[in-house]
C-alpha atoms as a PDB file:
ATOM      1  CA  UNK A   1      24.358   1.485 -31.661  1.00  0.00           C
ATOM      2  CA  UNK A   2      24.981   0.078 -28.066  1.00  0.00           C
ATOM      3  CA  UNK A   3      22.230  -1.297 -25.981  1.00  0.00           C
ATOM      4  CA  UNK A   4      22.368   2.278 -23.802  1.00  0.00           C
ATOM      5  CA  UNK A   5      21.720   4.659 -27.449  1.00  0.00           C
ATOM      6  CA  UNK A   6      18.852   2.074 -28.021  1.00  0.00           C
ATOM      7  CA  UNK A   7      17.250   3.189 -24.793  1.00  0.00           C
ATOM      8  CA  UNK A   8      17.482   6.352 -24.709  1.00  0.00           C
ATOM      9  CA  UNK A   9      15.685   6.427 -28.635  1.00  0.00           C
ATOM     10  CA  UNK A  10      13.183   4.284 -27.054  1.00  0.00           C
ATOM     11  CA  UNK A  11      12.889   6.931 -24.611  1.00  0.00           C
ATOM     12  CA  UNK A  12      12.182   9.429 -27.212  1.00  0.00           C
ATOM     13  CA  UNK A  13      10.169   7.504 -29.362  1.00  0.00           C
ATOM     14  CA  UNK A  14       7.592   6.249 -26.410  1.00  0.00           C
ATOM     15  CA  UNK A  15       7.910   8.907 -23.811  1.00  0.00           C
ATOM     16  CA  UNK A  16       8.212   8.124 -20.498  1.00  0.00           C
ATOM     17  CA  UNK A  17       5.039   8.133 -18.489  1.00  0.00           C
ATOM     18  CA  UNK A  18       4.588   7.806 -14.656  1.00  0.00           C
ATOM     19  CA  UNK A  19       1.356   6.957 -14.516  1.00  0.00           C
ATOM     20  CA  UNK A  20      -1.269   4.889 -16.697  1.00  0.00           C
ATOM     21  CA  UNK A  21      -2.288   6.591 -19.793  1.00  0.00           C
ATOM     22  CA  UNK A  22      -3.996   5.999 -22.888  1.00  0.00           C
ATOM     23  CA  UNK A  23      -1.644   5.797 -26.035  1.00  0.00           C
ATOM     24  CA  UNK A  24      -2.619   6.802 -29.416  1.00  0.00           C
ATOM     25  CA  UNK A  25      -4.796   3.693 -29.879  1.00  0.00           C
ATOM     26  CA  UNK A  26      -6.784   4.231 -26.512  1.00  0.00           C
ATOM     27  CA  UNK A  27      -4.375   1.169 -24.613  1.00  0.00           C
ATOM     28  CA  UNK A  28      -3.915   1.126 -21.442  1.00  0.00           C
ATOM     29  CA  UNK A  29       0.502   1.973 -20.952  1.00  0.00           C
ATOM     30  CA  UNK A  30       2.906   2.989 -18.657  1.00  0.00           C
ATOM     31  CA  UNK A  31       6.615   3.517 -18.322  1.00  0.00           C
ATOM     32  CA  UNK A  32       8.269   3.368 -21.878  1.00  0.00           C
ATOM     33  CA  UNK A  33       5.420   2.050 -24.115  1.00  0.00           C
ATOM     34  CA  UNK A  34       4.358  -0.876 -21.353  1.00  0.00           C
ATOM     35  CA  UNK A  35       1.245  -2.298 -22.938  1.00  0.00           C
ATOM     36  CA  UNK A  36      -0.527  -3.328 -19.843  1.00  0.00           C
ATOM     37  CA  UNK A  37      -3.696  -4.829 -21.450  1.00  0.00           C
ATOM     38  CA  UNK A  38      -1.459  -7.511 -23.823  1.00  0.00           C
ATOM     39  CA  UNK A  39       1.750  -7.887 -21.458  1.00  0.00           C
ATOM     40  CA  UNK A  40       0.913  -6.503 -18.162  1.00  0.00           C
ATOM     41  CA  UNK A  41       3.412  -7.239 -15.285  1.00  0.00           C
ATOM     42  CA  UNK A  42       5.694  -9.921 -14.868  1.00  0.00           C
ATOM     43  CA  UNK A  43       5.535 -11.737 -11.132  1.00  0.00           C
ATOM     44  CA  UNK A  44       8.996  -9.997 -10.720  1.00  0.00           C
ATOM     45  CA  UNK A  45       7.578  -6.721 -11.836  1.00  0.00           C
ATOM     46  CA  UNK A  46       4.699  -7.139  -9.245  1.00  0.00           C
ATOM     47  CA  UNK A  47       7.138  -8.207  -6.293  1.00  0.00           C
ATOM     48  CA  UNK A  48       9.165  -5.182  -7.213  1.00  0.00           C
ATOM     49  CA  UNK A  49       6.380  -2.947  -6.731  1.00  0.00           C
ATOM     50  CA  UNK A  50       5.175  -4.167  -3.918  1.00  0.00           C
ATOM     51  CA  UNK A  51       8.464  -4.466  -2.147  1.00  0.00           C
ATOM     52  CA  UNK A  52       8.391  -0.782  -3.120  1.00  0.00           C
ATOM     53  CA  UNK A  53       5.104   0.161  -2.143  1.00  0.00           C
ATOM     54  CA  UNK A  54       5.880  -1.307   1.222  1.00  0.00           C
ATOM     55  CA  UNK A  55       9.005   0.771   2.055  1.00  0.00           C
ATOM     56  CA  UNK A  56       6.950   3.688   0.702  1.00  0.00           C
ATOM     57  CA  UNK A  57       4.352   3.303   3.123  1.00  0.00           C
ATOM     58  CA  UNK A  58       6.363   2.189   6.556  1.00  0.00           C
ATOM     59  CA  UNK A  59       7.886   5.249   5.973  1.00  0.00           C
ATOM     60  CA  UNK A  60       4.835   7.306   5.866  1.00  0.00           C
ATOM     61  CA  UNK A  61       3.447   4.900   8.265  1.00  0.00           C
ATOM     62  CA  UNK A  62       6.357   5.745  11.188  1.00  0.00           C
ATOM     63  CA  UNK A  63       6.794   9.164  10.101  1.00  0.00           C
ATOM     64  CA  UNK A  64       2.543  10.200  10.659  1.00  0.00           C
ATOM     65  CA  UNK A  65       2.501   7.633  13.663  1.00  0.00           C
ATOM     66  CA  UNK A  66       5.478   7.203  15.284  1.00  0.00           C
ATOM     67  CA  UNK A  67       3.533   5.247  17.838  1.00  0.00           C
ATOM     68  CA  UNK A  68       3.751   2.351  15.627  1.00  0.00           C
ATOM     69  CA  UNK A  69       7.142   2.002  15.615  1.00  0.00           C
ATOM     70  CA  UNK A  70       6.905   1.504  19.418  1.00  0.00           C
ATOM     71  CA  UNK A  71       5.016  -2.163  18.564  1.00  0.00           C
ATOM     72  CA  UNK A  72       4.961  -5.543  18.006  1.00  0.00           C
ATOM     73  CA  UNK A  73       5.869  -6.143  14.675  1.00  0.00           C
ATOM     74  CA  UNK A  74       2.032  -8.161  14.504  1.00  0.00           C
ATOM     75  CA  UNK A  75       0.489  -4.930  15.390  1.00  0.00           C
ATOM     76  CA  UNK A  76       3.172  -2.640  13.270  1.00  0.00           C
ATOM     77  CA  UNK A  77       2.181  -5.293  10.384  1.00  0.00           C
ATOM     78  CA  UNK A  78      -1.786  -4.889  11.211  1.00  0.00           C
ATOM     79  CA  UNK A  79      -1.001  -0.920  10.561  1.00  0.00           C
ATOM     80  CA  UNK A  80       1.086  -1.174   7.356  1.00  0.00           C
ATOM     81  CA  UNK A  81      -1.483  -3.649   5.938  1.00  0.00           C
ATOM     82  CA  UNK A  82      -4.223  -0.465   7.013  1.00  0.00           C
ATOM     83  CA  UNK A  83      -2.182   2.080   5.364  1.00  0.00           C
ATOM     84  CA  UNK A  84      -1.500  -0.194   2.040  1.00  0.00           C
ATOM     85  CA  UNK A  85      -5.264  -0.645   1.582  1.00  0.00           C
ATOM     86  CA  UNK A  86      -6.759   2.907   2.250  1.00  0.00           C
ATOM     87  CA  UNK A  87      -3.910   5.317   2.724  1.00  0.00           C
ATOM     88  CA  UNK A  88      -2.623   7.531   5.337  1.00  0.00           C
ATOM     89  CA  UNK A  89      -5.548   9.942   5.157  1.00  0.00           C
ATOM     90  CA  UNK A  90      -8.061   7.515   5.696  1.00  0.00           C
ATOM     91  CA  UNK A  91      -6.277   5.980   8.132  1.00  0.00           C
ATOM     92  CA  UNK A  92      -5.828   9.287  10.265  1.00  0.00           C
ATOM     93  CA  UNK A  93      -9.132   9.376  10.276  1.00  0.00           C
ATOM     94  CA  UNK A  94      -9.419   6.164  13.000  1.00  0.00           C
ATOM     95  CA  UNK A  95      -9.044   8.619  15.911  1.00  0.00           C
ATOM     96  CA  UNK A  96     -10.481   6.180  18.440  1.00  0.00           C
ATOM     97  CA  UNK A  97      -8.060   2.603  17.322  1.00  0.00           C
ATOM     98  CA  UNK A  98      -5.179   5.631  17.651  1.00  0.00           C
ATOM     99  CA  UNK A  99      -6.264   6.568  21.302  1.00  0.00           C
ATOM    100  CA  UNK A 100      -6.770   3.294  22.228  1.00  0.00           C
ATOM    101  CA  UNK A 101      -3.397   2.219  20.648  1.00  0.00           C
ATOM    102  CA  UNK A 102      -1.744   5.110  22.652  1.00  0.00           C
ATOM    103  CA  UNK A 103      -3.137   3.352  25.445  1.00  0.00           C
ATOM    104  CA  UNK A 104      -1.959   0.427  24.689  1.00  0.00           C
ATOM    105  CA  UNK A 105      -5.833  -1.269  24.838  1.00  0.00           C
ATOM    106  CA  UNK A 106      -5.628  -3.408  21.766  1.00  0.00           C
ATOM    107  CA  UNK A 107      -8.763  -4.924  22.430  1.00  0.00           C
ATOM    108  CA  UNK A 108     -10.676  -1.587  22.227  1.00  0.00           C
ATOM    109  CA  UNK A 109      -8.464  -0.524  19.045  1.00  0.00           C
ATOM    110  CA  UNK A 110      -9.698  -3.817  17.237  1.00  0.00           C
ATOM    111  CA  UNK A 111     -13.049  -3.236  18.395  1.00  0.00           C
ATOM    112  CA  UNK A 112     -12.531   0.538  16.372  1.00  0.00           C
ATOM    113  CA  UNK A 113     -11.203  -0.996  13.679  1.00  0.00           C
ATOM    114  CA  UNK A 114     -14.350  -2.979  12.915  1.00  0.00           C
ATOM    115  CA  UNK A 115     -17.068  -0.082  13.860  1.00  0.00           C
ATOM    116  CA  UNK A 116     -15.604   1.610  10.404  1.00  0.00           C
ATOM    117  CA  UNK A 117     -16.741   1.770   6.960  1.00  0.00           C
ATOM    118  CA  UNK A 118     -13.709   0.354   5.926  1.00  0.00           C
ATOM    119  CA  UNK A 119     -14.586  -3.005   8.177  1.00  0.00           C
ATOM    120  CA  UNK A 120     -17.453  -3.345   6.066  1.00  0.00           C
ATOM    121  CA  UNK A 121     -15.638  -2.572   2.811  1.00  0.00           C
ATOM    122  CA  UNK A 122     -12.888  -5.160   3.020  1.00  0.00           C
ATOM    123  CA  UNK A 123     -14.720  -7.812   5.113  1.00  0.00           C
ATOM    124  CA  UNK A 124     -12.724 -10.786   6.152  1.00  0.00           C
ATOM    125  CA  UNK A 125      -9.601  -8.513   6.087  1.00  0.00           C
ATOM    126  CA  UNK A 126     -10.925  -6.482   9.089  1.00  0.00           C
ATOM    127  CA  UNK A 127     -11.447  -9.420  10.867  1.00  0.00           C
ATOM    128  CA  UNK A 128      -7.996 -10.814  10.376  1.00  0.00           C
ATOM    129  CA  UNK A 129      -6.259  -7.754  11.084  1.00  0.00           C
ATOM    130  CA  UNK A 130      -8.677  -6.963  13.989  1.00  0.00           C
ATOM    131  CA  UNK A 131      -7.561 -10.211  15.731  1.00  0.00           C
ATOM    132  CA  UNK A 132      -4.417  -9.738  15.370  1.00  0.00           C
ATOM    133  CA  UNK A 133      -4.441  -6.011  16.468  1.00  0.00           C
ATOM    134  CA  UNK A 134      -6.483  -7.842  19.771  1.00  0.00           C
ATOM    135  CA  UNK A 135      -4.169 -10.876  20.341  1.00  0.00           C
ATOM    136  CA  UNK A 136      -0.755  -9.570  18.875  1.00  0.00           C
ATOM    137  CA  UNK A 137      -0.647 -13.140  17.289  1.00  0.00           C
ATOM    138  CA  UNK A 138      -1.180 -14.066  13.744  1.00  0.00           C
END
């Protein structure tokens, strides 16, 4: 049997799941049998996902506000880092930082980004990201 057989019985044996599940002893798994409670991720594993994650959501980022393609990459950052955390839903819902943002008044679009629930959520990541949507500095 050749390394590529052995996969694909693995394959058959384990499933392939896209998403967490429980397997038949109530463990946490993903992918082809994962255990993620004993062996979780591997630092490579994580930077692959996120490197993922992150092309997933400048895409969705530029292609529901194109306006943030017209940026500094600081502010364009400040927006990806938004859209990581809560989504593209949530972050539609930020109608005023988006007007002022059109207007190109980042101090008034940091000032919206802290009068939010999510300010008060994430705390000291507001703040960051709120200065540097102000300044356009990190």
């Amino acid at each position: 049997m050749n390394k590529e057989d052995f996969i694909e019985m693995l394959k058959r044996h384990e499933g392939v799941e896209f998403k967490v599940y429980k397997d038949s002893l109530g463990i946490e798994t993903i992918g082809v049998g994962r255990n993620l409670v004993d062996r979780g991720l591997s630092m490579d594993e994580v930077e692959y996902l996120l490197n993922n994650d992150i092309e997933y959501f400048s895409s969705v980022l530029i292609n529901k506000f194109p306006i943030a393609n017209e940026l500094s990459s600081e502010r364009y950052y400040v927006l990806l880092n938004m859209i990581f955390n809560m989504g593209p839903s949530r972050l539609s819902g930020f109608k005023k930082m988006w007007s002022a943002i059109e207007q190109h008044d980042y101090t008034k679009a940091s000032i919206e980004m802290l009068d939010s629930k999510w300010a008060k959520q994430v705390g000291r990541r507001a703040i960051e990201l709120s200065d540097i949507m102000r300044t356009g500095k990190k």
